[in-house]
Protein backbone atom coordinates (compact mmCIF):
# COMPACT_ATOMS: atom_id res chain seq x y z
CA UNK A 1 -21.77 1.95 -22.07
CA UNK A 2 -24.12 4.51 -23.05
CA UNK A 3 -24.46 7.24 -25.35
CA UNK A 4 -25.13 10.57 -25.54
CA UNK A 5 -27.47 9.62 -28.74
CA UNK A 6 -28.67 6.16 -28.75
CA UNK A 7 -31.04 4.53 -31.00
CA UNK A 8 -34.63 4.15 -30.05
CA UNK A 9 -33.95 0.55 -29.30
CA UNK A 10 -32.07 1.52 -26.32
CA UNK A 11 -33.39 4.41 -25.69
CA UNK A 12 -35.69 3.26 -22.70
CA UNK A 13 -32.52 1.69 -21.26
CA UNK A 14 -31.05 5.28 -21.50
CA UNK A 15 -33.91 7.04 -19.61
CA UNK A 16 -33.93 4.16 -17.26
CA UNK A 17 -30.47 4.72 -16.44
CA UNK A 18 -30.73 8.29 -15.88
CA UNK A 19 -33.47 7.67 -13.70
CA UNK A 20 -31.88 5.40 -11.55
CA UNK A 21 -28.87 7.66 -11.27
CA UNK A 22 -30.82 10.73 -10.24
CA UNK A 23 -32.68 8.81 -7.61
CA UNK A 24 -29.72 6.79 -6.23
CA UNK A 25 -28.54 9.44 -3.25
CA UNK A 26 -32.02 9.82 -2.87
CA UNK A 27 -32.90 6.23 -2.28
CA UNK A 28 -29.78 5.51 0.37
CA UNK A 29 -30.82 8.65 2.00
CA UNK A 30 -34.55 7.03 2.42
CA UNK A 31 -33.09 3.57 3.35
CA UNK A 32 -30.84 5.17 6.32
CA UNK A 33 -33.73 7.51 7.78
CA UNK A 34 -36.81 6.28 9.29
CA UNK A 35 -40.03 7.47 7.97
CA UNK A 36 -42.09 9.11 10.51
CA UNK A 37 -45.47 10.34 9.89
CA UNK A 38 -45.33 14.09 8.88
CA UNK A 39 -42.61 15.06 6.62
CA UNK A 40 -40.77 17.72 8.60
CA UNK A 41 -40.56 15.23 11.13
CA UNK A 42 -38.89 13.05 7.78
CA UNK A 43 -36.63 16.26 6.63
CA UNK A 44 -35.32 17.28 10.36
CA UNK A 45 -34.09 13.43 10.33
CA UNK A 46 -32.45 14.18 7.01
CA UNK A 47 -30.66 17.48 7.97
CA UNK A 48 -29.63 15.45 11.04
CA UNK A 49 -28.06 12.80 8.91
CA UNK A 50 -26.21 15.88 7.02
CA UNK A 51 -24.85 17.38 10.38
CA UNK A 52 -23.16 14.30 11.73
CA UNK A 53 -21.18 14.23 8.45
CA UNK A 54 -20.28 17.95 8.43
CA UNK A 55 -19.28 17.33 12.16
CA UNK A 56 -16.89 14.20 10.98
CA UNK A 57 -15.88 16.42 7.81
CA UNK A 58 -14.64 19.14 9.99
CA UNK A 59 -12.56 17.19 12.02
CA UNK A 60 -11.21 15.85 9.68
CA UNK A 61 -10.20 19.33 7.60
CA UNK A 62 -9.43 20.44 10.99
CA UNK A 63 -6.74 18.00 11.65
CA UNK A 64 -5.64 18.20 7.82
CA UNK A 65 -5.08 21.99 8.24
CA UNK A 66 -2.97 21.81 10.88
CA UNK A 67 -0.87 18.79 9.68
CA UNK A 68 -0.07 19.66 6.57
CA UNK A 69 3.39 20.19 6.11
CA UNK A 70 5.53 21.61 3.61
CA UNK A 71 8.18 19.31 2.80
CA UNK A 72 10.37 21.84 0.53
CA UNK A 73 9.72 20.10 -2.60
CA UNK A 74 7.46 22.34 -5.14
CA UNK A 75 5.48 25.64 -5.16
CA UNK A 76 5.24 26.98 -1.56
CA UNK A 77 2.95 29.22 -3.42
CA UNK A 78 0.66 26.34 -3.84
CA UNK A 79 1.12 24.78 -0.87
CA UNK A 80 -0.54 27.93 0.98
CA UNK A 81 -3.48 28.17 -1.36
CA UNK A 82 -4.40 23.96 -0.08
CA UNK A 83 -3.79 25.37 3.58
CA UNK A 84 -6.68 28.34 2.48
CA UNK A 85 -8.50 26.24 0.41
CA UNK A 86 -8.99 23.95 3.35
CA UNK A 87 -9.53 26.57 5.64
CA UNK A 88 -12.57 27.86 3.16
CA UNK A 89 -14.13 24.30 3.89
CA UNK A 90 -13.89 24.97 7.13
CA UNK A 91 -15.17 28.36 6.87
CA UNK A 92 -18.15 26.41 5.11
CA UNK A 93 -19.37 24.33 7.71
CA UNK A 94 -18.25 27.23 10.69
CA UNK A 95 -15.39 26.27 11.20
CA UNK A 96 -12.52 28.46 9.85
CA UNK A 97 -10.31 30.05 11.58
CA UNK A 98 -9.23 33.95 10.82
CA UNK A 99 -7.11 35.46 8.60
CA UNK A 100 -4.33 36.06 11.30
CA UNK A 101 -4.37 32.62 12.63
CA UNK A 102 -4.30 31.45 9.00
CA UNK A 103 -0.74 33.05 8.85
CA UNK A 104 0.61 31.63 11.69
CA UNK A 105 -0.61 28.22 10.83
CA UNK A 106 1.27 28.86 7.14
CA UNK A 107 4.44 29.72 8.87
CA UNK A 108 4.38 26.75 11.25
CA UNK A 109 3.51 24.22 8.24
CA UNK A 110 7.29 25.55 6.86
CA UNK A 111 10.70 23.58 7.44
CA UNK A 112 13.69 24.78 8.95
CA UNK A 113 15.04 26.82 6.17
CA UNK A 114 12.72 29.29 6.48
CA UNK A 115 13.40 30.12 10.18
CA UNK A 116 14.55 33.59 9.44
CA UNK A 117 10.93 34.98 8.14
CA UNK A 118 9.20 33.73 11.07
CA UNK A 119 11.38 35.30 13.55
CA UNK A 120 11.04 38.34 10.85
CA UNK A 121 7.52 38.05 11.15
CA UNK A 122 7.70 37.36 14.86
CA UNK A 123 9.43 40.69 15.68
CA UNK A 124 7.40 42.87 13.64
CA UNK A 125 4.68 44.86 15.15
CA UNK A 126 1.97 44.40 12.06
CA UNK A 127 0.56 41.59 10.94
CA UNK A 128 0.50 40.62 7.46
CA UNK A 129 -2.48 39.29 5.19
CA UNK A 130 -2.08 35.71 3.63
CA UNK A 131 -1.40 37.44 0.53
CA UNK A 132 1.36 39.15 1.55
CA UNK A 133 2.86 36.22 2.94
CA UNK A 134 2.72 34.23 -0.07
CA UNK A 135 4.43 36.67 -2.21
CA UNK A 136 6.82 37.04 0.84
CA UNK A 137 7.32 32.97 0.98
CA UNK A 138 7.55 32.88 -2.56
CA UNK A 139 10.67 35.21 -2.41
CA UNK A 140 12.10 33.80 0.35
CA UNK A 141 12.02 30.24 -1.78
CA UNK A 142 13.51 31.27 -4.71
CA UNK A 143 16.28 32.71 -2.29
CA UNK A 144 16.86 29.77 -0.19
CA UNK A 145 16.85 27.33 -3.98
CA UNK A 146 19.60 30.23 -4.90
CA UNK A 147 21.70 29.48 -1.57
CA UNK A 148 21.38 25.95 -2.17
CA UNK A 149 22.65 25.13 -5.80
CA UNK A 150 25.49 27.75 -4.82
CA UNK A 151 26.27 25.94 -2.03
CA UNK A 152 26.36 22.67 -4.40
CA UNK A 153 28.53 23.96 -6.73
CA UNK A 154 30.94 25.38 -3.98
CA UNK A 155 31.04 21.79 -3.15
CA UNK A 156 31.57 20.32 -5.92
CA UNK A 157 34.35 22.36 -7.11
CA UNK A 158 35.82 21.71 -3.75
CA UNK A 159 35.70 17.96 -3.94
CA UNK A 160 37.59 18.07 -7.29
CA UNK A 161 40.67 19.88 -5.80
CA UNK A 162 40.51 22.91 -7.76
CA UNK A 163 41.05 26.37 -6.04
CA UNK A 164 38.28 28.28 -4.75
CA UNK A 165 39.83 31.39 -4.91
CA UNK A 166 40.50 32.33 -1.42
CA UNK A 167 43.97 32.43 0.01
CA UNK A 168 45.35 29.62 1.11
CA UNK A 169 46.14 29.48 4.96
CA UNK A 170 50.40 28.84 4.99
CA UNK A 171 50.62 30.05 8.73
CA UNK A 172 50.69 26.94 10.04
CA UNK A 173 54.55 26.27 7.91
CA UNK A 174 57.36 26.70 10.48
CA UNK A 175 59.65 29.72 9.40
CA UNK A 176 62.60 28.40 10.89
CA UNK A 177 64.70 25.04 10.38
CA UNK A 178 64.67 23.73 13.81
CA UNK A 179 68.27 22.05 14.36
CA UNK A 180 68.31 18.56 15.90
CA UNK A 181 70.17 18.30 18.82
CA UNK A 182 73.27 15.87 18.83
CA UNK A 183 74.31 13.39 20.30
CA UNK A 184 77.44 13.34 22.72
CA UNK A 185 78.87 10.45 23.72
């Protein structure tokens, strides 16, 4: 491995190295492109090369963006910012889609539980920025965690036998002694 600061014994193996590492992309790029005479015929090859990858690279951010799921687990805070992050690649290479659509594909990428703010969202006349939905979704998690461990603990204390506190139902107790009939002979 080398060092920062090497001794001059090893420092032509040093500049060597950083040669060869500074040329590397350059080299593959020269193998995979054939030379032709005049050198913008050499860079439009080149800038060729780089648009079949930003083609492939879209795709697949494409397909990434509107896969991504978010399973419930973690910050839906943070799993927004990848779904704009990605869209900001895509934006890159002309691509993106809008700030609108951007919402929409946020609230599709949710699970069931939060149902109730897209039909919120749904009936509303405006349209909200993908800021305001993340401080919206981040709200809307911290309620749905509080339903949930209340929930849990309602269960719990239910499966131990203790009382719950709510009245117990004794309506279904006959009032009356019902007499059996006897038998005559």
């Amino acid at each position: 491995m080398l060092r920062i600061r090497s001794s001059t014994r090893n420092g032509g193996e040093q500049t060597r190295w950083q040669k060869m590492s500074s040329e590397a992309p350059f080299q593959t790029l020269r193998n995979c492109v054939v030379e032709p005479e005049l050198a913008i015929d050499f860079m439009e090859n080149i800038r060729q090369k780089f648009k079949e990858r930003s083609k492939a690279e879209g795709a697949n951010l494409s397909r990434k963006l509107h896969e991504l799921k978010f399973s419930g687990a973690g910050s839906i805070k943070t799993h927004i910012m990848q779904l704009e992050e990605i869209n900001n690649k895509l934006k890159d290479l002309y691509m993106g889609v809008n700030d609108a659509q951007m919402v929409h594909i946020a609230l599709e990428s949710l699970p069931v539980d939060y149902s109730n703010l897209k039909s919120n969202y749904n009936s509303q006349k405006g349209k909200w920025e993908i800021d305001e939905l993340i401080s919206i979704c981040v709200n809307e998690q911290e309620r749905i965690q509080k339903d949930k461990k209340e929930a849990a603990s309602m269960t719990s204390v239910n499966l131990m036998g203790k009382h719950t506190g709510k009245k117990e139902n004794n309506n279904l107790k006959p009032k009356k002694q019902i007499a059996k009939p006897s038998k005559k002979d």
